[in-house]
Protein backbone atom coordinates (compact mmCIF):
# COMPACT_ATOMS: atom_id res chain seq x y z
CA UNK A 1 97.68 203.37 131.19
CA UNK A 2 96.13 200.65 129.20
CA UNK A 3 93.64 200.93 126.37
CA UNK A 4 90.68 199.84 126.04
CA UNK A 5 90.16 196.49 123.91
CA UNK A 6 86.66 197.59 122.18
CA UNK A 7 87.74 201.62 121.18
CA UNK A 8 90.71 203.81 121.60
CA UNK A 9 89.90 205.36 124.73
CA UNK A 10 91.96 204.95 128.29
CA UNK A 11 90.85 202.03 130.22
CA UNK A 12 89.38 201.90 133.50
CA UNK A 13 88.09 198.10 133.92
CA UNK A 14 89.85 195.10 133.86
CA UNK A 15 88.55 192.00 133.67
CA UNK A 16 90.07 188.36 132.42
CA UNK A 17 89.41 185.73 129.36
CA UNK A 18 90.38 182.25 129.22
CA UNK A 19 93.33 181.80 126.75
CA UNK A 20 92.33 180.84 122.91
CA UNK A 21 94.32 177.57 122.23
CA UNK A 22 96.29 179.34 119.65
CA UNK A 23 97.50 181.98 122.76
CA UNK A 24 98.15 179.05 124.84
CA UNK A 25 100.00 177.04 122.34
CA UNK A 26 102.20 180.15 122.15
CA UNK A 27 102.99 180.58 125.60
CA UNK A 28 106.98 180.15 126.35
CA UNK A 29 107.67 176.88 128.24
CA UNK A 30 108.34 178.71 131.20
CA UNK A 31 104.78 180.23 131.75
CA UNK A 32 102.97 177.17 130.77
CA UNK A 33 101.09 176.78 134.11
CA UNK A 34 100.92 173.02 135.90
CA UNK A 35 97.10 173.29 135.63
CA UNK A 36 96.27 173.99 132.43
CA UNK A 37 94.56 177.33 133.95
CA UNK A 38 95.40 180.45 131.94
CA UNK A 39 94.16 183.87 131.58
CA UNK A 40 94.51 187.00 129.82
CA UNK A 41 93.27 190.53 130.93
CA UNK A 42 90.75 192.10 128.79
CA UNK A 43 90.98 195.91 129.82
CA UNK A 44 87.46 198.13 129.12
CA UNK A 45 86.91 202.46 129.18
CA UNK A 46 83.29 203.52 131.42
CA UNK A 47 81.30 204.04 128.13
CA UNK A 48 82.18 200.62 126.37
CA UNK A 49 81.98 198.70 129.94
CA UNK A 50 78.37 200.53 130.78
CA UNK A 51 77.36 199.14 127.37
CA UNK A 52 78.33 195.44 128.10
CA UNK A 53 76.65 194.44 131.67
CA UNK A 54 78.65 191.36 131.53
CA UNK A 55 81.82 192.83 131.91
CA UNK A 56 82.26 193.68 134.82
CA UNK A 57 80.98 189.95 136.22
CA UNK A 58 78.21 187.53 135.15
CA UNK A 59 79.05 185.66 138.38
CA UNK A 60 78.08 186.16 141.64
CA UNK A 61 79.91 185.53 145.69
CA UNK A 62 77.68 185.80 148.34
CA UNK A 63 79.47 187.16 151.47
CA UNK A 64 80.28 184.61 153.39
CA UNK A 65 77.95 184.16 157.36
CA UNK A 66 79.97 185.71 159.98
CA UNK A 67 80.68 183.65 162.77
CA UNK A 68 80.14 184.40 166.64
CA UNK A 69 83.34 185.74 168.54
CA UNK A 70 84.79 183.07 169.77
CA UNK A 71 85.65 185.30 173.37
CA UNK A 72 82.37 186.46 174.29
CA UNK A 73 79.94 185.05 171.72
CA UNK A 74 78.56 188.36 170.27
CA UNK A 75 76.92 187.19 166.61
CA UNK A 76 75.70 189.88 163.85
CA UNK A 77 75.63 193.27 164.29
CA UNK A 78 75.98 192.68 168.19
CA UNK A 79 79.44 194.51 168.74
CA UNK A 80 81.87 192.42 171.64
CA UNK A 81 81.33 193.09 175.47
CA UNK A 82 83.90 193.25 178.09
CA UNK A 83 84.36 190.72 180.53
CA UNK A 84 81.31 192.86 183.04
CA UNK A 85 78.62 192.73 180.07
CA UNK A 86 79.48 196.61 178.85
CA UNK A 87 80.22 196.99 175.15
CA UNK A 88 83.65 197.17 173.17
CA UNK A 89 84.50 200.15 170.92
CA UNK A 90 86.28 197.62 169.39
CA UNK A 91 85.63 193.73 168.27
CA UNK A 92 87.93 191.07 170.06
CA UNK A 93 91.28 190.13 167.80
CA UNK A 94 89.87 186.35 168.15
CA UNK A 95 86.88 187.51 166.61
CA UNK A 96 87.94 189.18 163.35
CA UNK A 97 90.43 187.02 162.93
CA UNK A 98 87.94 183.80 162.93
CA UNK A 99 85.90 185.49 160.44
CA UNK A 100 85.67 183.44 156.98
CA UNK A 101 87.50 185.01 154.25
CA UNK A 102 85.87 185.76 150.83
CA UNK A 103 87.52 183.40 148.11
CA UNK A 104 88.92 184.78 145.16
CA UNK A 105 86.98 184.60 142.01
CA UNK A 106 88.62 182.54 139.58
CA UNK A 107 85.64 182.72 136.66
CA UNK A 108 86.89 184.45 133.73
CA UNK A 109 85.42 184.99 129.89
CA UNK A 110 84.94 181.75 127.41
CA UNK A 111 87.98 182.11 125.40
CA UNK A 112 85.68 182.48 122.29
CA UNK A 113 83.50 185.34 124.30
CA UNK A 114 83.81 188.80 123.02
CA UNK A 115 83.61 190.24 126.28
CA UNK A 116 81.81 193.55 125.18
CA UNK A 117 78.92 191.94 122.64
CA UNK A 118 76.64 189.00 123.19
CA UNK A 119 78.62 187.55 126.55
CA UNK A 120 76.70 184.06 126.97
CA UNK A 121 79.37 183.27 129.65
CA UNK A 122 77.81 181.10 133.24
CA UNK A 123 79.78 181.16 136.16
CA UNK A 124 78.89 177.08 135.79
CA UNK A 125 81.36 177.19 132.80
CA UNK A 126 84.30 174.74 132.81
CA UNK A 127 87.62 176.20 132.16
CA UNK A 128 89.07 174.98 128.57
CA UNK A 129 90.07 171.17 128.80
CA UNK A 130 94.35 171.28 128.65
CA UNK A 131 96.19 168.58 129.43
CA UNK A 132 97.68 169.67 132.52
CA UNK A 133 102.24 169.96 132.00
CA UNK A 134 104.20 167.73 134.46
CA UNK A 135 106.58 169.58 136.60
CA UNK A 136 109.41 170.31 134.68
CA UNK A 137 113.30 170.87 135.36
CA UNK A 138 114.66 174.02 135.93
CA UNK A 139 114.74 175.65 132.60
CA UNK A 140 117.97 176.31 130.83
CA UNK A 141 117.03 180.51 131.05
CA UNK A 142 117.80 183.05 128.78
CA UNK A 143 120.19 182.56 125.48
CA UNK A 144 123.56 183.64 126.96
CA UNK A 145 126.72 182.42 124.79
CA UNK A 146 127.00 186.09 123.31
CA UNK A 147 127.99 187.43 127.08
CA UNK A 148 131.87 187.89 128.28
CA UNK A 149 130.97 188.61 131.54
CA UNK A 150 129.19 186.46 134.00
CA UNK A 151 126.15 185.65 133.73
CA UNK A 152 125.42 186.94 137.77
CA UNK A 153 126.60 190.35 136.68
CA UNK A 154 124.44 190.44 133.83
CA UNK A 155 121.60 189.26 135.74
CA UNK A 156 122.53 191.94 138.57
CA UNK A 157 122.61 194.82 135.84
CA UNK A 158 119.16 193.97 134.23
CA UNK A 159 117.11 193.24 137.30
CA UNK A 160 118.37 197.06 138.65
CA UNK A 161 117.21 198.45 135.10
CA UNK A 162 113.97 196.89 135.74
CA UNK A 163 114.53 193.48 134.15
CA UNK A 164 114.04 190.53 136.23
CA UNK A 165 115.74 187.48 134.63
CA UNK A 166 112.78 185.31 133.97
CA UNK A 167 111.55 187.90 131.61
CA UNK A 168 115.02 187.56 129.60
CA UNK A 169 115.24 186.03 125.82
CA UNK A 170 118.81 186.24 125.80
CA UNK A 171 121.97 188.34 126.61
CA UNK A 172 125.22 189.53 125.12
CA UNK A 173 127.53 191.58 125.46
CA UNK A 174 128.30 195.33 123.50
CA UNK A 175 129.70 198.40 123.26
CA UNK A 176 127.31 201.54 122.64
CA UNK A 177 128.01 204.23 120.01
CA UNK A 178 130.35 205.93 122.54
CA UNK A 179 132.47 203.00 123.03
CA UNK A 180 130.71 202.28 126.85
CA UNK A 181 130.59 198.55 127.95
CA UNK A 182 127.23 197.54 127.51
CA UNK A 183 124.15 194.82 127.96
CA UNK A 184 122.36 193.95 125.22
CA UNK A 185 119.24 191.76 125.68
CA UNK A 186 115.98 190.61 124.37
CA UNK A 187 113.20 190.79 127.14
CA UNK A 188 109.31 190.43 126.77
CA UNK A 189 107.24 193.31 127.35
CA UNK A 190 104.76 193.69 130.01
CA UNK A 191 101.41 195.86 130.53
CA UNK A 192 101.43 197.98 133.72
CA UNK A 193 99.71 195.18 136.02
CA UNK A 194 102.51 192.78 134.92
CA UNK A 195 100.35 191.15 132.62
CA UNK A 196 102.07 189.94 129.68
CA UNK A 197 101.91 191.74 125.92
CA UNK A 198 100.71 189.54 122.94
CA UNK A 199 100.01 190.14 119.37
CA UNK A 200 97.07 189.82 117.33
CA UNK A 201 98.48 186.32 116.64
CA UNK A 202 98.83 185.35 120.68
CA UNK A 203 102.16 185.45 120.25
CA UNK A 204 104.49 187.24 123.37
CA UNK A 205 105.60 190.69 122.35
CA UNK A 206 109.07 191.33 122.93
CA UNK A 207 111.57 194.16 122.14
CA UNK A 208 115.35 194.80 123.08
CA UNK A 209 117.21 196.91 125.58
CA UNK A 210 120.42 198.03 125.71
CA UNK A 211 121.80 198.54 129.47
CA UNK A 212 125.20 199.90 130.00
CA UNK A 213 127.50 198.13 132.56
CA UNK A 214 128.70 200.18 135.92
CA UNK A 215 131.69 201.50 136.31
CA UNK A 216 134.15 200.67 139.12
CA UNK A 217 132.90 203.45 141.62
CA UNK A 218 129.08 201.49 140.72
CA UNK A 219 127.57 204.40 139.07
CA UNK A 220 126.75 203.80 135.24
CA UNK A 221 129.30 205.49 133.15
């Protein structure tokens, strides 16, 4: 479970803040995003969250107006009728599915805020000016001259231990301290949501992982 950002306790709220530029300057080349639009969660325990009313939103998204069933014209609270004028227990498909959908809320935190004290954040805010990154080429992946077996299996063995490529420094291969045929590989680490780890610097935390291979009958040795 994550920690709260203001105190030690266990957080329960989540809730995002635009990247400093020193966090975005950090970010690998691979999760620099096309628009220049990045965020980083901010996570927040009940006490420290009831004490900053800003926290949980200081923007607001009306609901948007239903719209009349497109079948039989019921509006509001008015449930659908059947074809001889009695009511539906149920609303028509046509009608729930014409109904407009709430937009996600993409407002997050001034990357200067402090989330928790003195939030002077407007949802009229503009999102930090970045210059936005041309599409780039494929990129050249994880560090893998240190591996003697393809690179397919090694991406086949990580992904089952829980480590999809893209989140892969580099590979090699090893033996362990009982001689087994093994994957070694730096990977960056991830909170719970998926949301990546960085330092008190901005920089990615990473750490390494040491996955041996399968043997023949597919079970690890």
């Amino acid at each position: 479970m994550p920690q709260c950002h203001n105190c030690p306790e266990p957080a329960s709220w989540q809730t995002s803040r635009h990247l400093t530029d020193a966090e975005y300057a950090a970010l690998p080349e691979n999760f620099l995003p096309i628009d220049g639009y990045a965020v980083t969660a901010v996570f927040g325990c009940d006490d420290c969250v009831d004490a900053a009313p800003k926290f949980r939103g200081f923007c607001t998204h009306p609901e948007p107006e239903p719209v009349a069933c497109p079948k039989c014209k019921a509006v509001g609270d008015a449930p659908c009728t059947m074809k001889n004028g009695d009511p539906r227990w149920t609303p028509h498909q046509a009608r729930v599915s014409a109904q407009p959908q709430q937009q996600p809320c993409r407002h997050a935190h001034r990357a200067d805020c402090k989330v928790f004290t003195g939030c002077q954040c407007a949802a009229d805010d503009q999102p930090p000016a970045r210059p936005r990154t041309r599409m780039r080429a494929a990129a050249p992946g994880p560090e893998v001259s240190g591996l003697t077996i393809p690179v397919n299996v090694a991406q086949t063995v990580l992904a089952e231990a829980g480590h999809a490529w893209p989140s892969v420094i580099s590979a090699r291969s090893l033996l362990t301290q009982d001689n087994r045929p093994a994957i070694g590989a730096e990977v960056y680490t991830f909170d719970t949501d998926g949301t990546l780890m960085r330092d008190q610097h901005g920089r990615p935390v990473t750490h390494d992982v040491i996955v041996p291979l399968p043997t023949a009958g597919g079970q690890p040795s």
